[in-house]
Protein backbone atom coordinates (compact mmCIF):
# COMPACT_ATOMS: atom_id res chain seq x y z
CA UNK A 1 0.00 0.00 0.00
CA UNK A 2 2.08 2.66 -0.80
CA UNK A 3 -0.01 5.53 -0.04
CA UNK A 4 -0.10 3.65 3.76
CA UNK A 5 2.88 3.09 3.47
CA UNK A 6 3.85 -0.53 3.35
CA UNK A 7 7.43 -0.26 2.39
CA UNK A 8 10.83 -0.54 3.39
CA UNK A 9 12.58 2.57 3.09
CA UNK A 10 9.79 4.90 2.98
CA UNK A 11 6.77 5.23 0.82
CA UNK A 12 7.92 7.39 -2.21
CA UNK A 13 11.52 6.61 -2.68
CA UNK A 14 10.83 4.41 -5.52
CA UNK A 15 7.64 6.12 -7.17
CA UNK A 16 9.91 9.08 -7.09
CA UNK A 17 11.87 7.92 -10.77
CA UNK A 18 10.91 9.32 -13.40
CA UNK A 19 12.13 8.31 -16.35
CA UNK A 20 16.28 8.00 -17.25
CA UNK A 21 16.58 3.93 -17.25
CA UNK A 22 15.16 1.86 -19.87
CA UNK A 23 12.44 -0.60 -19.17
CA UNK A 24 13.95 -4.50 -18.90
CA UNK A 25 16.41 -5.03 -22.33
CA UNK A 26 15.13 -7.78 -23.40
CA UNK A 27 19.01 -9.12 -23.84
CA UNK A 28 19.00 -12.09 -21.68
CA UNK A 29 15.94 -13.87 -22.86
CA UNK A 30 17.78 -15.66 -25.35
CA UNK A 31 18.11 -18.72 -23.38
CA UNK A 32 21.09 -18.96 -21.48
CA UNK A 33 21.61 -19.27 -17.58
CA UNK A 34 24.20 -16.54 -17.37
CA UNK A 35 24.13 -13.72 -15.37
CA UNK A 36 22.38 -11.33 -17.00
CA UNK A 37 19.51 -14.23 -17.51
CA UNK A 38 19.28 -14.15 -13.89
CA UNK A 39 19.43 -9.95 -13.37
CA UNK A 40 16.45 -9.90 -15.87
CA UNK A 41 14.51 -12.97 -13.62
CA UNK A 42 15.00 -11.02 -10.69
CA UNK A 43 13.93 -7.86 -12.04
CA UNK A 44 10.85 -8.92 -14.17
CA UNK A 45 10.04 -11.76 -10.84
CA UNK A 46 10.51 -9.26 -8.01
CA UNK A 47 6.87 -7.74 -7.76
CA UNK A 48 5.36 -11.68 -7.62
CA UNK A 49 8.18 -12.55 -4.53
CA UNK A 50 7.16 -9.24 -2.92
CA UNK A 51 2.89 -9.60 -3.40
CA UNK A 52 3.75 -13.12 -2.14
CA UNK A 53 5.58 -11.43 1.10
CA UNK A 54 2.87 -8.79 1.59
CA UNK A 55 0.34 -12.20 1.25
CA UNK A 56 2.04 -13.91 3.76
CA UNK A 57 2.33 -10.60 6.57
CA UNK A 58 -1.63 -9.59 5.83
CA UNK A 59 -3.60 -12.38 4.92
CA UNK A 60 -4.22 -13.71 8.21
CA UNK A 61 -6.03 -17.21 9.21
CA UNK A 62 -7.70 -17.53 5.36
CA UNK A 63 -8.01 -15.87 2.14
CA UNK A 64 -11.24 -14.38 0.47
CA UNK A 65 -12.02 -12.15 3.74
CA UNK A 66 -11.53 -8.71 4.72
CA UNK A 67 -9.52 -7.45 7.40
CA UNK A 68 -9.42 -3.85 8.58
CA UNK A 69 -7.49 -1.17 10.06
CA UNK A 70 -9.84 0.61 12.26
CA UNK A 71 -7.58 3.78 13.16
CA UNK A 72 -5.70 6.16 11.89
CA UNK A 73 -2.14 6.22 12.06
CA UNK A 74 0.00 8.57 14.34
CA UNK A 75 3.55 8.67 16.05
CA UNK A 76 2.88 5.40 17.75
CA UNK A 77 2.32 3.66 14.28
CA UNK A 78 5.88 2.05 13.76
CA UNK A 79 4.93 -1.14 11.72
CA UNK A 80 4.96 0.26 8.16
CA UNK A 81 6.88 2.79 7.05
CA UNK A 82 5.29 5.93 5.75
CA UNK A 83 1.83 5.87 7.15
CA UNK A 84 -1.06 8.18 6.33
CA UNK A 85 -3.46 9.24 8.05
CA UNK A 86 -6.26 10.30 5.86
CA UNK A 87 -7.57 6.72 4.72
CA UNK A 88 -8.74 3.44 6.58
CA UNK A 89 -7.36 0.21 5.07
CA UNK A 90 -9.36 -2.72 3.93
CA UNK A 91 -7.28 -5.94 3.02
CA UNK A 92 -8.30 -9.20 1.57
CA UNK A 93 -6.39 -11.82 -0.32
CA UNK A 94 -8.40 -13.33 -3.25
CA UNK A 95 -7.92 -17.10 -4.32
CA UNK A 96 -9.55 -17.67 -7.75
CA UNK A 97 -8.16 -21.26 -8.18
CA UNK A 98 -11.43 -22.99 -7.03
CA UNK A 99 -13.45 -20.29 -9.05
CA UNK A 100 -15.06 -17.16 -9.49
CA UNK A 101 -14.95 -14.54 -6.44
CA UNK A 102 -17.32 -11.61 -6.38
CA UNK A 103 -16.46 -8.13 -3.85
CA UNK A 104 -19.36 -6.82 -2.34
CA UNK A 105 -18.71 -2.79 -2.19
CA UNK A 106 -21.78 -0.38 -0.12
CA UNK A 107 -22.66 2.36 -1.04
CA UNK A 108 -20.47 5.65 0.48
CA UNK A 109 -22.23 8.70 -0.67
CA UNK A 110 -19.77 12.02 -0.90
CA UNK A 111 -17.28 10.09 0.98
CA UNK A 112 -13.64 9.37 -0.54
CA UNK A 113 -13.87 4.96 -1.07
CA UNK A 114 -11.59 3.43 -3.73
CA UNK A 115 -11.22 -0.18 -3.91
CA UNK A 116 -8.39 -1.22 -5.98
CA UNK A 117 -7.58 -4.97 -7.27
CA UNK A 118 -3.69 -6.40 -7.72
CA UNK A 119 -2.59 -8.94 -9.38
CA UNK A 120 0.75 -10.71 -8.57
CA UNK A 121 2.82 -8.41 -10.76
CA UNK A 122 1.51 -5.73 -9.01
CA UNK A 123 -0.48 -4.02 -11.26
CA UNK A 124 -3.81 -2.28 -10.59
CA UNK A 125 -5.70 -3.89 -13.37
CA UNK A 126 -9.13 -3.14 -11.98
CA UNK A 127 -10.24 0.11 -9.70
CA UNK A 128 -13.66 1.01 -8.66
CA UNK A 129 -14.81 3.25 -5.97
CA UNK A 130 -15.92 6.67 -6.05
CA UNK A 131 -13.91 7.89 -9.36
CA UNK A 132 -16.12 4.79 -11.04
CA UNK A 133 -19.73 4.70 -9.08
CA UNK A 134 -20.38 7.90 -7.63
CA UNK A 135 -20.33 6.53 -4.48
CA UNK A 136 -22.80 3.99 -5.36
CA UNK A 137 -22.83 0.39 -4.50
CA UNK A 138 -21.02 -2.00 -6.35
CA UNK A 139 -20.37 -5.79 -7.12
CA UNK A 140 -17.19 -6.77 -8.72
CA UNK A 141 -17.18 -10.46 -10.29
CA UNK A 142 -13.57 -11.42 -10.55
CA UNK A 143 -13.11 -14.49 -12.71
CA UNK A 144 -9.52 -17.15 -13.03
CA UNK A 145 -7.26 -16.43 -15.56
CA UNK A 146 -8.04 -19.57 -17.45
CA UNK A 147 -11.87 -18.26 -17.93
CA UNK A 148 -14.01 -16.30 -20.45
CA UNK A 149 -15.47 -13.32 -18.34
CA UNK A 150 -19.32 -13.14 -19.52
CA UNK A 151 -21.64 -10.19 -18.82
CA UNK A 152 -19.93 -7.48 -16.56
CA UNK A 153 -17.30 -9.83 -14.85
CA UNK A 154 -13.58 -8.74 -14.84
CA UNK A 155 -11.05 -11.42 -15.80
CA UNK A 156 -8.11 -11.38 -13.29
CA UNK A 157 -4.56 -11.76 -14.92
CA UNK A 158 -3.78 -13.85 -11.85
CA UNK A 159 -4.50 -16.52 -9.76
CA UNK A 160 -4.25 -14.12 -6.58
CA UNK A 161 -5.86 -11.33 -6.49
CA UNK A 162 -4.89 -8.66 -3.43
CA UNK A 163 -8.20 -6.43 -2.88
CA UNK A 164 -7.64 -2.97 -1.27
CA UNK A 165 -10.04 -0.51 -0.06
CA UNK A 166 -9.40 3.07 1.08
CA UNK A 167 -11.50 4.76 2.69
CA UNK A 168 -11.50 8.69 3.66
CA UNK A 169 -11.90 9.88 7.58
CA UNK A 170 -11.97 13.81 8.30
CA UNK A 171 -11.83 13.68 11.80
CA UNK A 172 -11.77 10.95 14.91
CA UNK A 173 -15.67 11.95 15.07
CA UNK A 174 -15.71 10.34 11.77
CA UNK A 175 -14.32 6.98 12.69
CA UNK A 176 -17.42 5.51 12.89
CA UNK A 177 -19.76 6.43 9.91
CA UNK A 178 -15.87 5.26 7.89
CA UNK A 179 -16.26 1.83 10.14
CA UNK A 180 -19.66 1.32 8.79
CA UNK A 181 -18.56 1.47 4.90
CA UNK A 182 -15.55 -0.70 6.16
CA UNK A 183 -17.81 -3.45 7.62
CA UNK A 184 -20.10 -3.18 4.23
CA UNK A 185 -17.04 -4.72 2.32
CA UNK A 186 -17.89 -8.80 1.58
CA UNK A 187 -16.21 -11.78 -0.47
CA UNK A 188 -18.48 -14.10 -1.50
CA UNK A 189 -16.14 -17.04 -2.41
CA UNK A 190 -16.77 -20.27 -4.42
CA UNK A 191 -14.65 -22.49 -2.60
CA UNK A 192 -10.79 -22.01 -1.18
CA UNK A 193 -8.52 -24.19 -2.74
CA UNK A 194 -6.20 -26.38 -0.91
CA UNK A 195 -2.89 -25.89 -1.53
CA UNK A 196 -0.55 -24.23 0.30
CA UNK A 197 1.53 -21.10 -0.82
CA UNK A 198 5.03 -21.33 -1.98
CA UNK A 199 7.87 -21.23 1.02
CA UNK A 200 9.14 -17.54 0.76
CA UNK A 201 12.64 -17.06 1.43
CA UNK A 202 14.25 -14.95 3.95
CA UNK A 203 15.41 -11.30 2.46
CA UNK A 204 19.00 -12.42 3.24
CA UNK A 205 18.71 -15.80 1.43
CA UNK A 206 21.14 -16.79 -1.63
CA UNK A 207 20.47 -15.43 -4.90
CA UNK A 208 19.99 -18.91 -6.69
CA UNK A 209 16.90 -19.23 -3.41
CA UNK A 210 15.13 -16.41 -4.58
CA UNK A 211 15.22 -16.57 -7.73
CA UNK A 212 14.13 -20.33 -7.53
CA UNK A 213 10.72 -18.98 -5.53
CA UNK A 214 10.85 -16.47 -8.53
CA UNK A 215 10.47 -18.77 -10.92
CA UNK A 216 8.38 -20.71 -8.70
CA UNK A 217 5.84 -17.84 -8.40
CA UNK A 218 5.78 -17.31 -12.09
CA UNK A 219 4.79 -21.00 -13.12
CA UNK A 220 1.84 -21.37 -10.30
CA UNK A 221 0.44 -18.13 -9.99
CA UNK A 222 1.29 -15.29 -11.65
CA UNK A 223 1.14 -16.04 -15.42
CA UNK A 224 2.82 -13.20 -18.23
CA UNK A 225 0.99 -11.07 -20.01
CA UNK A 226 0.00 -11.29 -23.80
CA UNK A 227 2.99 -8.92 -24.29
CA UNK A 228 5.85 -10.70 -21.96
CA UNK A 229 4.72 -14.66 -22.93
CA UNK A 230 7.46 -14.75 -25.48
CA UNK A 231 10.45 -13.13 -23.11
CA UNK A 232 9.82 -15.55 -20.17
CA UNK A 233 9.05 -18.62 -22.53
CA UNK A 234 12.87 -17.86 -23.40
CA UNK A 235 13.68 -17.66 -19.75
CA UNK A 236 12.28 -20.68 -19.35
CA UNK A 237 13.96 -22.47 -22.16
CA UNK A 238 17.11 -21.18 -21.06
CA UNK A 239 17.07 -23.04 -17.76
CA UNK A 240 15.24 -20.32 -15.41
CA UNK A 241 12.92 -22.52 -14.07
CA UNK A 242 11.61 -23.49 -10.68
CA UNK A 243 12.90 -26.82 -10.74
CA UNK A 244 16.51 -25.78 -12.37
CA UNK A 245 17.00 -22.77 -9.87
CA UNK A 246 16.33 -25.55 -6.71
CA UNK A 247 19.11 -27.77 -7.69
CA UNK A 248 21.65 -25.53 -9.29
CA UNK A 249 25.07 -26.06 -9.87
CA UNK A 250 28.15 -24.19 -8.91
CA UNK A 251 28.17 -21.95 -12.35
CA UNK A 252 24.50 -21.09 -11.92
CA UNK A 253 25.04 -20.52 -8.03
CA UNK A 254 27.71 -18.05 -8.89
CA UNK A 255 25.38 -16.41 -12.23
CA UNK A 256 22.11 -16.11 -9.87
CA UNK A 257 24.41 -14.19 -6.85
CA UNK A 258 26.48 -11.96 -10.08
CA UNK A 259 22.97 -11.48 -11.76
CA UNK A 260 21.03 -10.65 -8.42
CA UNK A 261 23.44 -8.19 -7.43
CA UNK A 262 23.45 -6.86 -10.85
CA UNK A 263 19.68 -6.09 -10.80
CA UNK A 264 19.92 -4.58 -7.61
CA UNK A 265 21.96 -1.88 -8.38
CA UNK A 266 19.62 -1.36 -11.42
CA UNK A 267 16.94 -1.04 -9.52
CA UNK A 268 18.75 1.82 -6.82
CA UNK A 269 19.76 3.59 -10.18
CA UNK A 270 16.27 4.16 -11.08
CA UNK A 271 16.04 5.87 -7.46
CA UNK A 272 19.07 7.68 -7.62
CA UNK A 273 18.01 8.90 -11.68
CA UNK A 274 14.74 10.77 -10.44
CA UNK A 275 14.72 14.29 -11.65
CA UNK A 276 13.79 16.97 -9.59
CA UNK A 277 11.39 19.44 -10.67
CA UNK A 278 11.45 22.90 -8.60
CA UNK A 279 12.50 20.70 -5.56
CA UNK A 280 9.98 17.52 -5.76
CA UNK A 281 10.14 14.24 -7.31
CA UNK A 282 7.37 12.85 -9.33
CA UNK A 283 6.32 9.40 -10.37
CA UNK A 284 6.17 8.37 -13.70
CA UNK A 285 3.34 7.69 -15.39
CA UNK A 286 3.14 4.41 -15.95
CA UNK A 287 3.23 3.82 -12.01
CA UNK A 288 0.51 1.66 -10.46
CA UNK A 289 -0.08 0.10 -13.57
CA UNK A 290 3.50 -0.58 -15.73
CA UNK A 291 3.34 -2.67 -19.10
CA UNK A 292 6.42 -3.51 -19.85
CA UNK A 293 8.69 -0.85 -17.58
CA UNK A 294 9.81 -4.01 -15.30
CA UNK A 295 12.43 -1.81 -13.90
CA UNK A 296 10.38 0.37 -12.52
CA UNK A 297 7.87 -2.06 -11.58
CA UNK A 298 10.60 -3.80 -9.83
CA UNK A 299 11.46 -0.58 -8.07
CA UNK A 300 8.31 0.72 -7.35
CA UNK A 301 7.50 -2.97 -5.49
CA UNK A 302 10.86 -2.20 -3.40
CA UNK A 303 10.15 0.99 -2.26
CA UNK A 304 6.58 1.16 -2.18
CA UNK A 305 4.50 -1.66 -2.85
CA UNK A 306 0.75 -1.62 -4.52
CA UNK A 307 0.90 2.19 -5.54
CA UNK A 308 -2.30 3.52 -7.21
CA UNK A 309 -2.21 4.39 -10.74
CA UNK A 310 -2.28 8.06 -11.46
CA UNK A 311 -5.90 8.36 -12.27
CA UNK A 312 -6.69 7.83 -9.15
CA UNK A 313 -3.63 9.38 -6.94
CA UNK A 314 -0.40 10.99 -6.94
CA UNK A 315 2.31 10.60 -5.10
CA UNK A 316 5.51 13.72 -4.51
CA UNK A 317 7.78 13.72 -2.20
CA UNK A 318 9.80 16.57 -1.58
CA UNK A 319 13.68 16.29 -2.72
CA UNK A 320 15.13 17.41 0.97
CA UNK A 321 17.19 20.55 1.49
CA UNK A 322 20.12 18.88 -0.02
CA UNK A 323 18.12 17.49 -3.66
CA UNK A 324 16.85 14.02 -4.50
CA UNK A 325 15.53 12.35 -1.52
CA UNK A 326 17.99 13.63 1.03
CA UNK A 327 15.89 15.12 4.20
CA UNK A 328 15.35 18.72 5.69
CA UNK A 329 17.00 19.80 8.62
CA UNK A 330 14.60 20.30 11.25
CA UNK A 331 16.74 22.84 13.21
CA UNK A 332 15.63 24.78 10.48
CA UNK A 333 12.21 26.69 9.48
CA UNK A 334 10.67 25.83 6.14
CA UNK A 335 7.41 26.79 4.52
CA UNK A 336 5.47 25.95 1.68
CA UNK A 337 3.51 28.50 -0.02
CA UNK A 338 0.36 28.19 -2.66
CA UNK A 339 -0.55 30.71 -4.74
CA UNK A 340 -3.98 31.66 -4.74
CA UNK A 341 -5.05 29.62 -8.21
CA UNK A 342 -2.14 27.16 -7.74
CA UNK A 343 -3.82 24.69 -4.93
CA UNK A 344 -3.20 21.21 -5.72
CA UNK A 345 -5.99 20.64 -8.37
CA UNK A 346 -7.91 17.19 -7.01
CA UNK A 347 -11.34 16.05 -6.99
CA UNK A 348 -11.01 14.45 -4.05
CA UNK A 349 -8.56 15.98 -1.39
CA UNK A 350 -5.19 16.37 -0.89
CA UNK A 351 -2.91 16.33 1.91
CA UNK A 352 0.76 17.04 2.74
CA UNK A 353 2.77 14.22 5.35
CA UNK A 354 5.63 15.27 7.58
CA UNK A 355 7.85 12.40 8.27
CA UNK A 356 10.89 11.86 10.86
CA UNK A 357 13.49 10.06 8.63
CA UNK A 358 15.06 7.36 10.53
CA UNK A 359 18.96 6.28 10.20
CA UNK A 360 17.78 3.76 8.13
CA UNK A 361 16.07 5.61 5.70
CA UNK A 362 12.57 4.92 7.24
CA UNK A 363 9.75 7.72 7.59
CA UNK A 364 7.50 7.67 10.47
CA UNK A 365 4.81 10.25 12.06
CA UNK A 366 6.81 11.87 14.89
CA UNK A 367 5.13 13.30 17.81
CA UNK A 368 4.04 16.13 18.39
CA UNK A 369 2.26 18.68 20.85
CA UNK A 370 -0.86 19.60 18.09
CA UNK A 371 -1.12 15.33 17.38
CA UNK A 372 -1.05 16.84 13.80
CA UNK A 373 0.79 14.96 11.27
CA UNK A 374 -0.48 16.39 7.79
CA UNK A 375 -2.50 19.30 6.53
CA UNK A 376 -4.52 19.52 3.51
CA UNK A 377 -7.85 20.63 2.09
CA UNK A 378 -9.41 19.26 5.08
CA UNK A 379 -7.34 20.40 7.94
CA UNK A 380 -9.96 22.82 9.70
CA UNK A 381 -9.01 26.17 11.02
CA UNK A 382 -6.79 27.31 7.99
CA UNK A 383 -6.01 30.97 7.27
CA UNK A 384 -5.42 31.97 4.22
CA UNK A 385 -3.63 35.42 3.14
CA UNK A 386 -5.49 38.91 1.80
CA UNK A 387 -4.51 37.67 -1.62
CA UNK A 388 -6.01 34.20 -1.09
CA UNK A 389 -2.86 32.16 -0.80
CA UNK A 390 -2.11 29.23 1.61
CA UNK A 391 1.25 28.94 3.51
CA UNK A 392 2.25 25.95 5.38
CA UNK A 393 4.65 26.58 7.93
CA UNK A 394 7.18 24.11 9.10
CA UNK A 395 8.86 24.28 12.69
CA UNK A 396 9.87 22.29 15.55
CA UNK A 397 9.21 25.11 17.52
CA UNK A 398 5.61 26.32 17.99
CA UNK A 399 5.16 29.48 15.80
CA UNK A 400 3.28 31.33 18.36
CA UNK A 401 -1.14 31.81 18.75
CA UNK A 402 -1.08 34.04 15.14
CA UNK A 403 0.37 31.26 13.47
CA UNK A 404 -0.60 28.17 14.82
CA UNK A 405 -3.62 27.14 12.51
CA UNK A 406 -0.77 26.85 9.70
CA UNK A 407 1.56 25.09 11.47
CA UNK A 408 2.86 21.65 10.32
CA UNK A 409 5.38 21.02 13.44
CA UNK A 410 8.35 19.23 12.35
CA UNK A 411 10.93 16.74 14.59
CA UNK A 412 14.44 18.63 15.39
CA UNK A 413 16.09 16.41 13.26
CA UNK A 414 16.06 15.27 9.85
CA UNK A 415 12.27 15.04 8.20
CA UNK A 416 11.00 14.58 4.73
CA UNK A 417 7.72 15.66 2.88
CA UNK A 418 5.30 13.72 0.89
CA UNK A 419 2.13 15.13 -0.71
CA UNK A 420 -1.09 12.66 -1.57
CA UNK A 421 -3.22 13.72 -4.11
CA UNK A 422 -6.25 11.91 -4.79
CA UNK A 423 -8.40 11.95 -8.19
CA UNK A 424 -5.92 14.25 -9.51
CA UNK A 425 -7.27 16.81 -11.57
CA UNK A 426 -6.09 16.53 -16.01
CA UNK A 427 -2.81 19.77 -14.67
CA UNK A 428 -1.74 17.59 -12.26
CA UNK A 429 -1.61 14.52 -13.78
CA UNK A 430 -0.46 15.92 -17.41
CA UNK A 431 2.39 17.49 -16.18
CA UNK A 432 0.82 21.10 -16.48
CA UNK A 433 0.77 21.59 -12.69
CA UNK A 434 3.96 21.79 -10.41
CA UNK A 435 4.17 21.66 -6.56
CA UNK A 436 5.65 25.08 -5.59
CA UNK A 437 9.29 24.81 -3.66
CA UNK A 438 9.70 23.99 -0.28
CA UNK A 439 11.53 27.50 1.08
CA UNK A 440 13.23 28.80 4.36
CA UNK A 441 11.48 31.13 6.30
């Protein structure tokens, strides 16, 4: 969830490329087990490892059933990294291999809902909610990958299917009427299959492990696309196979560790290539929904796992005071200051995070004496200036009674900034519309 933050190293690091690195070459599917055959496994196989991760942390006792997060995050929430605190969480894990599964969605009325589906590459390749209905009640009718989809059913790519809902709060008095659309989520199953998910190896295991679950993965439940059945067909026939990878022999133990390492550092360059436009970093288009861009699918399921595609949110994060990720100094006072007609153009809301970067690269709520960890469209109390902008003002120290309705408080030490955007309007997502730059003050 990226928006929730689910990942490792914080929530936008890897929807923050844009652009610079090819998509996946294409060079090693030619049907050898050399190296590079195993850096282009890893990176086009890395989104169905990590789904199968995220399966294994969030499914709980069973699959086809909802499980929900009932409060909003705050300084205390330490499990995922980058949190938010606008949306609820609804999580289920759908298993189409004994049939057809249909999501039961209520009706929300003029409140925020999405309700996204993923398959195991990771793509969003089905979103309803209230971009779709209107805030209407809705049925979706997911079908195998093996079927022919009649009447308004949707044909899942895969044979897992990871349902998410979102759901908007504006205030703890809120909690409840957002509870209510929570608990009107339903899976009506036709049977759960049997078998048992792949053993997932540890994030420290060899090379030549992971790639075998890889391959694994790809064979049993996550099938190619139309467009990628010819590239891992060569994989295949080159010897990248589930069976091949288990028993491998010293050459391929050494290609899987030179090729794994090799993809790696391909995948950090698409981080470390992110322009930065008047001090923010953008994702690329294709996020949330990639074709063929493995690379950045690959990265993007890293850094910050099931990421909606840009028709329904965008994710910025600011670069830091010293460019391209690095964080703000929170000795320091910042603002952020919107013109009058240049308000983050959304039809649903909008909100900018503050985040305490940890050592390890980690972004967390931090605490704070106004328990306020965002401010956006919603944040009540805000003044705006005779000419009918909006600042944002950024300090660890309180700014005093004249100031306080703007004030984002910051930790003393290093933070970072990430603004949500959801149901961006045609400027934002187009390119037309630019976050102004984060300035001292």
């Amino acid at each position: 969830m990226v928006d929730s933050g689910p990942s490792r190293r914080g929530l936008l690091q890897g929807l923050l490329a844009a652009g610079g690195l090819a998509a996946i070459t294409g060079r090693a599917f030619a049907g050898d087990r050399s190296a590079a055959a195993c850096r282009d496994l890893y990176i086009y196989g890395l989104p169905a490892l990590e789904m199968a991760r995220a399966r294994a942390r969030t499914m709980g006792p069973r699959a086809n059933q909802f499980r929900h997060v009932r409060r909003l995050a705050d300084h205390a929430s330490r499990a995922v990294t980058t949190p938010n605190n606008d949306t609820l969480y609804s999580s289920a894990w759908l298993d189409l291999r004994a049939g057809p599964v249909e999501v039961v969605a209520p009706a929300t009325g003029g409140r925020y809902f999405s309700l996204a589906m993923l398959d195991m590459h990771s793509n969003n390749f089905h979103i309803t909610g209230t971009r779709v209905t209107g805030g209407r009640a809705h049925r979706v009718r997911l079908v195998p990958p093996d079927a022919t989809p009649t009447g308004d059913a949707v044909r899942a790519p895969t044979w897992w299917v990871w349902a998410q809902g979102r759901t908007l709060v504006d205030s703890p008095a809120d909690l409840a009427a957002a509870h209510a659309v929570q608990d009107g989520l339903s899976v009506t199953p036709a049977g759960l299959d049997p078998r048992a998910a792949p053993a997932l190896p540890a994030a420290d295991a060899p090379a030549h492990e992971q790639l075998a679950c890889i391959a694994r993965l790809l064979e049993e439940e996550a099938p190619p696309t139309a467009a990628e059945r010819g590239k891992v067909a060569a994989l295949r026939a080159g010897g990248m196979t589930g069976a091949a990878l288990a028993a491998p022999d010293a050459a391929l133990i050494a290609a899987a560790a030179q090729g794994v390492a090799d993809a790696k550092r391909s995948i950090a360059a698409v981080i470390d290539s992110a322009p930065v436009l008047d001090g923010w970093i953008y994702s690329r288009p294709s996020i949330g929904d990639f074709g063929t861009d493995h690379l950045y699918r690959a990265a993007v399921a890293v850094w910050g796992l099931a990421a909606l595609p840009q028709v329904e949110a965008i994710y910025v994060r600011a670069a830091g005071g010293g460019g391209r990720g690095s964080p703000f100094d929170g000795a320091q006072r910042h603002r952020l200051r919107f013109a009058s007609d240049r308000l983050p153009p959304v039809g649903a809301f909008w909100s900018l995070s503050m985040y305490e970067m940890l050592p390890s690269g980690e972004l967390f709520f931090s605490e704070n004496p106004l328990r306020r960890y965002s401010i956006g469209d919603r944040t009540p109390g805000l003044v705006r200036a005779p000419d009918g902008s909006l600042e944002v003002l950024m300090s660890a120290d309180d700014p005093g009674p004249a100031l306080r309705s703007n004030w984002l408080p910051c930790p003393r030490g290093p933070f970072t900034l990430v603004l949500r955007a959801y149901l961006p309007g045609k400027a934002f997502t187009d390119g037309s519309y630019r976050l102004p730059p984060v300035e001292r003050w």
